[in-house]
N, C-alpha and C. Protein backbone atom coordinates (compact mmCIF):
# COMPACT_ATOMS: atom_id res chain seq x y z
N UNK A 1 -71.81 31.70 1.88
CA UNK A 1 -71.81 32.18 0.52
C UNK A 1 -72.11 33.67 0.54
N UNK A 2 -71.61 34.46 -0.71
CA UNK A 2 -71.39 35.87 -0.47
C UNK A 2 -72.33 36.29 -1.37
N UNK A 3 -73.17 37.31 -1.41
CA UNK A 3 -73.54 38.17 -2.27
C UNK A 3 -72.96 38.09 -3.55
N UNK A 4 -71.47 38.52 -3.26
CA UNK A 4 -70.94 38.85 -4.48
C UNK A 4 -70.44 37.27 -5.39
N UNK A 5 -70.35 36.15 -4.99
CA UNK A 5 -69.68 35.22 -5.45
C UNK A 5 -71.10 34.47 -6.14
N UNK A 6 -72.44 34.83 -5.53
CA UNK A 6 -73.91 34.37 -6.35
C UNK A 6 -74.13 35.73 -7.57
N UNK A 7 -73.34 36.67 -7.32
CA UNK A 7 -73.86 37.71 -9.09
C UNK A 7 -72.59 37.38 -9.72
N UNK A 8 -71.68 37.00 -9.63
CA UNK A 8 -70.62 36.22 -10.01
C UNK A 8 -70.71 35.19 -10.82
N UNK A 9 -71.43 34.18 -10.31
CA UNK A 9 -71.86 33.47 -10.37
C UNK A 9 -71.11 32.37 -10.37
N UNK A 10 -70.14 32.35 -9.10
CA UNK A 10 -69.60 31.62 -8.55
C UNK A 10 -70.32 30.43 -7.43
N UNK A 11 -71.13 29.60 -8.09
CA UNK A 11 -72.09 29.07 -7.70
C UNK A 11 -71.39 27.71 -6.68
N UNK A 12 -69.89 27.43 -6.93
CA UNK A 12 -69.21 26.09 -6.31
C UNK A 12 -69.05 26.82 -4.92
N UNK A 13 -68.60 27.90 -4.89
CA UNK A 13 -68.18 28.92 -3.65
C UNK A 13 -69.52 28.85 -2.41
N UNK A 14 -70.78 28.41 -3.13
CA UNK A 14 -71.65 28.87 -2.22
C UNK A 14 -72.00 27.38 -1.56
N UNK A 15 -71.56 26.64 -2.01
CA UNK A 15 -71.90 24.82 -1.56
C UNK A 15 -71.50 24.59 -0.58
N UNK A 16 -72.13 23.80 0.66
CA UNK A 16 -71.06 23.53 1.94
C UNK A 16 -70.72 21.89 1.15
N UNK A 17 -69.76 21.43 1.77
CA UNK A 17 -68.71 20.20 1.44
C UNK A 17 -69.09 19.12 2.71
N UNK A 18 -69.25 18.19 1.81
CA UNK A 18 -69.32 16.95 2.93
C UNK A 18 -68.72 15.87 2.50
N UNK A 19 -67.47 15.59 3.31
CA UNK A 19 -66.69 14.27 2.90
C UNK A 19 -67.28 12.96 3.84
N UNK A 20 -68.14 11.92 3.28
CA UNK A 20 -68.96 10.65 3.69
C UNK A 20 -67.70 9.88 3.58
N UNK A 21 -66.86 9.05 4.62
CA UNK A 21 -66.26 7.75 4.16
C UNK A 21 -67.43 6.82 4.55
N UNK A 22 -67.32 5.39 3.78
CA UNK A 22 -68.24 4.14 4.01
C UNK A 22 -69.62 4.55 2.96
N UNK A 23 -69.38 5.37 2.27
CA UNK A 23 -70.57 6.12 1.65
C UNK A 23 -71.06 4.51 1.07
N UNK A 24 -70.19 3.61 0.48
CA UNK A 24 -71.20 2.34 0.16
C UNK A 24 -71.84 1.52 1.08
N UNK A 25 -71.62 2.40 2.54
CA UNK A 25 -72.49 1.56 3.32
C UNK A 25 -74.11 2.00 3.21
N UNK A 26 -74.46 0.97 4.11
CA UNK A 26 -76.05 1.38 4.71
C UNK A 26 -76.21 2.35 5.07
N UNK A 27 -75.43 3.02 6.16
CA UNK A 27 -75.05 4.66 7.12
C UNK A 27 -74.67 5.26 6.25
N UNK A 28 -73.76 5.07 5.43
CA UNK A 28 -72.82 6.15 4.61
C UNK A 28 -74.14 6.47 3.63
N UNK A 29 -74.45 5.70 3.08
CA UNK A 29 -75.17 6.36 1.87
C UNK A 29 -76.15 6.83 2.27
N UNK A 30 -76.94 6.63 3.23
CA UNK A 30 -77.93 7.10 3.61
C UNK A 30 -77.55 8.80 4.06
N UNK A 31 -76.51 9.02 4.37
CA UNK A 31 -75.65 10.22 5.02
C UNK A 31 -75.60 11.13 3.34
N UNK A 32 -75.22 10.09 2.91
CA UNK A 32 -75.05 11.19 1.58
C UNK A 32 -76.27 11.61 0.51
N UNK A 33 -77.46 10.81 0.61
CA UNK A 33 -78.50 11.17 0.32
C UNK A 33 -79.14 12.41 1.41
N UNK A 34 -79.29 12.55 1.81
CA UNK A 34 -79.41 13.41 3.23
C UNK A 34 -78.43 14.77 3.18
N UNK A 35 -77.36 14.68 3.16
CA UNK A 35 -76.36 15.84 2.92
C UNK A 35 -77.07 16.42 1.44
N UNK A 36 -76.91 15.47 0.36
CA UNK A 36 -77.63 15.99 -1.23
C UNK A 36 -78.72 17.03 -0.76
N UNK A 37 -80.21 16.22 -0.32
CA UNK A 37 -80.89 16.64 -0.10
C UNK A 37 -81.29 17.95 0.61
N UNK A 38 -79.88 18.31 1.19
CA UNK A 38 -80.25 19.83 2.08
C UNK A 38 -79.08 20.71 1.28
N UNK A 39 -79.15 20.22 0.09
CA UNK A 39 -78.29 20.94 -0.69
C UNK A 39 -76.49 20.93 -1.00
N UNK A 40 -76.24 20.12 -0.17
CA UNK A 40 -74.72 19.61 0.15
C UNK A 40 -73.98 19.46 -1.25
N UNK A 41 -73.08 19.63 -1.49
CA UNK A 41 -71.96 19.20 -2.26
C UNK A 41 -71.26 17.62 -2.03
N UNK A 42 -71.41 16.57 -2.02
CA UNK A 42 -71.58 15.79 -1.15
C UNK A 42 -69.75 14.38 -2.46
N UNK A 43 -68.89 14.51 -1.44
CA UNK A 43 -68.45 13.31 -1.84
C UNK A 43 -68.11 12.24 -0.86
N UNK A 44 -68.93 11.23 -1.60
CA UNK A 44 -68.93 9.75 -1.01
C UNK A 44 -67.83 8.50 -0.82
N UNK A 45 -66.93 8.08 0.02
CA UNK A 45 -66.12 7.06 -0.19
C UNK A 45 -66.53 5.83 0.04
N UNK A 46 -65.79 4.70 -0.76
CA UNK A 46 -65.65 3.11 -0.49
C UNK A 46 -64.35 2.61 -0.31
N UNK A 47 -64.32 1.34 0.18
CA UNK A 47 -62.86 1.11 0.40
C UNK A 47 -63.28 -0.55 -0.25
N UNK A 48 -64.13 -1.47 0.00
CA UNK A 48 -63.92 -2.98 -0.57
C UNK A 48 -65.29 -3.14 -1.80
N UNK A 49 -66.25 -2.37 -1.64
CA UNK A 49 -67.52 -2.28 -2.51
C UNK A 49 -67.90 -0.45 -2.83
N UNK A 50 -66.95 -0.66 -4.05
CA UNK A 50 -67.18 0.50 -4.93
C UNK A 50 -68.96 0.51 -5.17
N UNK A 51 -69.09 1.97 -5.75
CA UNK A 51 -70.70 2.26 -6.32
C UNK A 51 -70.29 3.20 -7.17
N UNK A 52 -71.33 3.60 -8.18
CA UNK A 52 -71.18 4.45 -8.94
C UNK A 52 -71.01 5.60 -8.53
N UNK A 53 -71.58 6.06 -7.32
CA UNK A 53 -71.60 7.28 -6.65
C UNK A 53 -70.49 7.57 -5.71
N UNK A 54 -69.26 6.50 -5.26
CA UNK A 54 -68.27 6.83 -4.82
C UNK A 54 -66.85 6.65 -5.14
N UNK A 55 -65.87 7.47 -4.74
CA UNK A 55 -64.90 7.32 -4.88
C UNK A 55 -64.01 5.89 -3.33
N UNK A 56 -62.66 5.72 -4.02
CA UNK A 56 -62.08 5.10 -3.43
C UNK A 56 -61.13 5.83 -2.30
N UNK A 57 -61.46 5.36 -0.75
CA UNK A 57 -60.81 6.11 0.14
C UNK A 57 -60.28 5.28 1.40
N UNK A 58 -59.03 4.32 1.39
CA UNK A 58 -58.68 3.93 2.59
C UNK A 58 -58.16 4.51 3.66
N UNK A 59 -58.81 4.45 4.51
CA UNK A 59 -59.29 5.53 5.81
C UNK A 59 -57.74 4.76 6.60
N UNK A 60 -57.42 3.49 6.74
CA UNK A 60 -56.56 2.89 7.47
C UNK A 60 -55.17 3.51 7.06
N UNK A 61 -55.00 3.93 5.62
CA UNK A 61 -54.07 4.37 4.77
C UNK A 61 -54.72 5.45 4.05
N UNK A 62 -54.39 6.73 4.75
CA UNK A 62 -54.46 8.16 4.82
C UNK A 62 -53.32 8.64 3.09
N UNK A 63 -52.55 7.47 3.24
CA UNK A 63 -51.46 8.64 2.08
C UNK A 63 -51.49 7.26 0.90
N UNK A 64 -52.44 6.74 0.92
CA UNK A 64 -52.75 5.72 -0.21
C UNK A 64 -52.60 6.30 -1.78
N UNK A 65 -51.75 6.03 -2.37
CA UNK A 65 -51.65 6.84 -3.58
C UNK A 65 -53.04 6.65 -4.29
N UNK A 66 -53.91 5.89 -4.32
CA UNK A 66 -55.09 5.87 -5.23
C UNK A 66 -56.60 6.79 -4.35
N UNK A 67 -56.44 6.74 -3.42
CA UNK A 67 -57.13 7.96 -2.29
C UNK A 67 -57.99 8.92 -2.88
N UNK A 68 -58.82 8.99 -2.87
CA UNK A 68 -59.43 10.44 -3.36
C UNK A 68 -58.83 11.63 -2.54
N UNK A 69 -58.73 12.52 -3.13
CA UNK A 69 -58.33 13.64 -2.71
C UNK A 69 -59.06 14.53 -2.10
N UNK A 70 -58.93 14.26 -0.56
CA UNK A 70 -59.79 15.05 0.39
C UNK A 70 -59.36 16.50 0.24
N UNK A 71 -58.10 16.49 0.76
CA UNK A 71 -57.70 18.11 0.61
C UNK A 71 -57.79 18.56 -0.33
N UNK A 72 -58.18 18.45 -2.01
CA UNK A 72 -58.48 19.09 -2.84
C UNK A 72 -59.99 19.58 -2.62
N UNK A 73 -60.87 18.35 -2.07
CA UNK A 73 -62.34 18.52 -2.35
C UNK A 73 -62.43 19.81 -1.53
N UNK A 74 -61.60 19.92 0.05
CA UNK A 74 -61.77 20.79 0.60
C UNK A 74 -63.30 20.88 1.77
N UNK A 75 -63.34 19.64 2.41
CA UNK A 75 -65.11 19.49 2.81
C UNK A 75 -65.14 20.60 3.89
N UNK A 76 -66.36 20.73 4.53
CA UNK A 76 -66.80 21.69 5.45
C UNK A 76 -66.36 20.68 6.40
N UNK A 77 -67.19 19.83 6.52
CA UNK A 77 -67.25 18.23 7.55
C UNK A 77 -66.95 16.92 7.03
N UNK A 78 -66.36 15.95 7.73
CA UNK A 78 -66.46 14.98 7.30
C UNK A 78 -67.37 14.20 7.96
N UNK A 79 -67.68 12.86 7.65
CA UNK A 79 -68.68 12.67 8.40
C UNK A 79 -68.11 10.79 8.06
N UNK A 80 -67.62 10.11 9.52
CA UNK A 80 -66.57 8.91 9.59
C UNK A 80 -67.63 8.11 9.12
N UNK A 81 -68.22 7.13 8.57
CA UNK A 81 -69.20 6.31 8.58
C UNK A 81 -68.86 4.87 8.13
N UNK A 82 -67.16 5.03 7.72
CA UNK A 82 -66.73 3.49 7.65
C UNK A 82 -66.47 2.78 8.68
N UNK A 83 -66.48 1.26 8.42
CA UNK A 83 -66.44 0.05 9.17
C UNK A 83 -66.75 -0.77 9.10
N UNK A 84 -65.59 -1.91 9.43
CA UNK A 84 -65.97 -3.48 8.70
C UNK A 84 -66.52 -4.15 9.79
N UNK A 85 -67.69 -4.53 9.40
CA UNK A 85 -68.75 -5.29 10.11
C UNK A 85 -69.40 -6.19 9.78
N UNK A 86 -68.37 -6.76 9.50
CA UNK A 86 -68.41 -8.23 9.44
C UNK A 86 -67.95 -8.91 10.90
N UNK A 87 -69.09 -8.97 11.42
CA UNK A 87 -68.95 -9.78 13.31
C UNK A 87 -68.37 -11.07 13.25
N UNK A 88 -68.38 -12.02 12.38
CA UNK A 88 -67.99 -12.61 12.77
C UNK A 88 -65.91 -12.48 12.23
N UNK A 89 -66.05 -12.01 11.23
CA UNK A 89 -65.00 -11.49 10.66
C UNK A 89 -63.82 -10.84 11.83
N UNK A 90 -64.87 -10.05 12.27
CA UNK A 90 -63.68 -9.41 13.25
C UNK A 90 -63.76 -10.27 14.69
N UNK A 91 -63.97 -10.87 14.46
CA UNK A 91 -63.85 -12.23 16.14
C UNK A 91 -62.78 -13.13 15.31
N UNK A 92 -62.69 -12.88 14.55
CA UNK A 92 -61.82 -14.15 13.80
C UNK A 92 -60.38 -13.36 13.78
N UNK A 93 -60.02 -12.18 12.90
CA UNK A 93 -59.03 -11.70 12.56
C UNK A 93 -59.37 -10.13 13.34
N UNK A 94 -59.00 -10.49 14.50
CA UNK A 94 -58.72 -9.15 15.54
C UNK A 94 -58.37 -7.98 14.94
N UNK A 95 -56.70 -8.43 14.63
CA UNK A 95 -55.92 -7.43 13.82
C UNK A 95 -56.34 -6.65 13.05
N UNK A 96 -57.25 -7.38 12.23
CA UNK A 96 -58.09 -6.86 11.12
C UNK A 96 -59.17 -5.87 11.57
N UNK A 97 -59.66 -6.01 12.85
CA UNK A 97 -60.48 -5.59 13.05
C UNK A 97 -60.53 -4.33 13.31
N UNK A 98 -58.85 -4.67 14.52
CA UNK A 98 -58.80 -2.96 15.13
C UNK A 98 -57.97 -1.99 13.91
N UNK A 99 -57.59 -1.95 12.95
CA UNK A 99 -57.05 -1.41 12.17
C UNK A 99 -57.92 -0.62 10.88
N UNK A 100 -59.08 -1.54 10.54
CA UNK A 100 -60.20 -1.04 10.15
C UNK A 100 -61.10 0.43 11.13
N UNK A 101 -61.45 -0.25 12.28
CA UNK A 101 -62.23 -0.13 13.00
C UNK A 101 -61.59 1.07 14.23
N UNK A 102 -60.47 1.38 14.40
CA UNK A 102 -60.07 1.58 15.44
C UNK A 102 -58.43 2.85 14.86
N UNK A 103 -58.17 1.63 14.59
CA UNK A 103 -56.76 3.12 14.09
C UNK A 103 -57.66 4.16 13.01
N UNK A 104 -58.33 2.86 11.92
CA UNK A 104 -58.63 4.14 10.85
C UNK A 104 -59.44 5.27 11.18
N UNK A 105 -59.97 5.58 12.21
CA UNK A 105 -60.91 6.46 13.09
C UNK A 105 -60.08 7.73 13.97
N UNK A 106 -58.62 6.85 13.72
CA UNK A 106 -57.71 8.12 14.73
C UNK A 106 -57.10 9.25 13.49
């Protein structure tokens, strides 16, 4: 942040950006309380258990028309924190597993 963009008072300019996927998790949210807390600009994703505090973001499907819009938010970092973990879930439906778990990470 610049001198000139705080007498400005271009106050969005001075925020660092943190894009949380899984933000309705245990990890995720905890990530985004934490980012808040050191001042972060902080947006949170869900993909099967929405919260009030996040948007919708399937990580497996990058060009999902309902997607929040990463490249608008513009983050500093992202920070991966989704994953379906459901153990027994993914011993059952593999497919399911690595596509969650594994492509959506590439």
């Amino acid at each position: 942040c610049t001198e000139t963009n705080r007498t400005m008072g271009n106050i969005k300019d001075c925020h660092k950006r943190a894009f949380i996927t899984g933000g309705s998790g245990l990890v995720g949210h905890q990530c985004s309380i934490a980012f808040r807390a050191a001042g972060w600009e902080v947006a949170a994703s869900h993909f099967a258990y929405p919260t009030p505090t996040t948007f919708f973001y399937d990580c497996a499907t990058p060009d999902h028309p309902e997607n929040f819009d990463v490249r608008l938010f513009a983050p500093d970092v992202i920070v991966h924190c989704a994953a379906w973990t459901h153990v027994d879930g993914c011993e059952q439906d593999p497919e399911k597993s690595h596509r969650q778990n594994v492509a959506a990470t590439q």
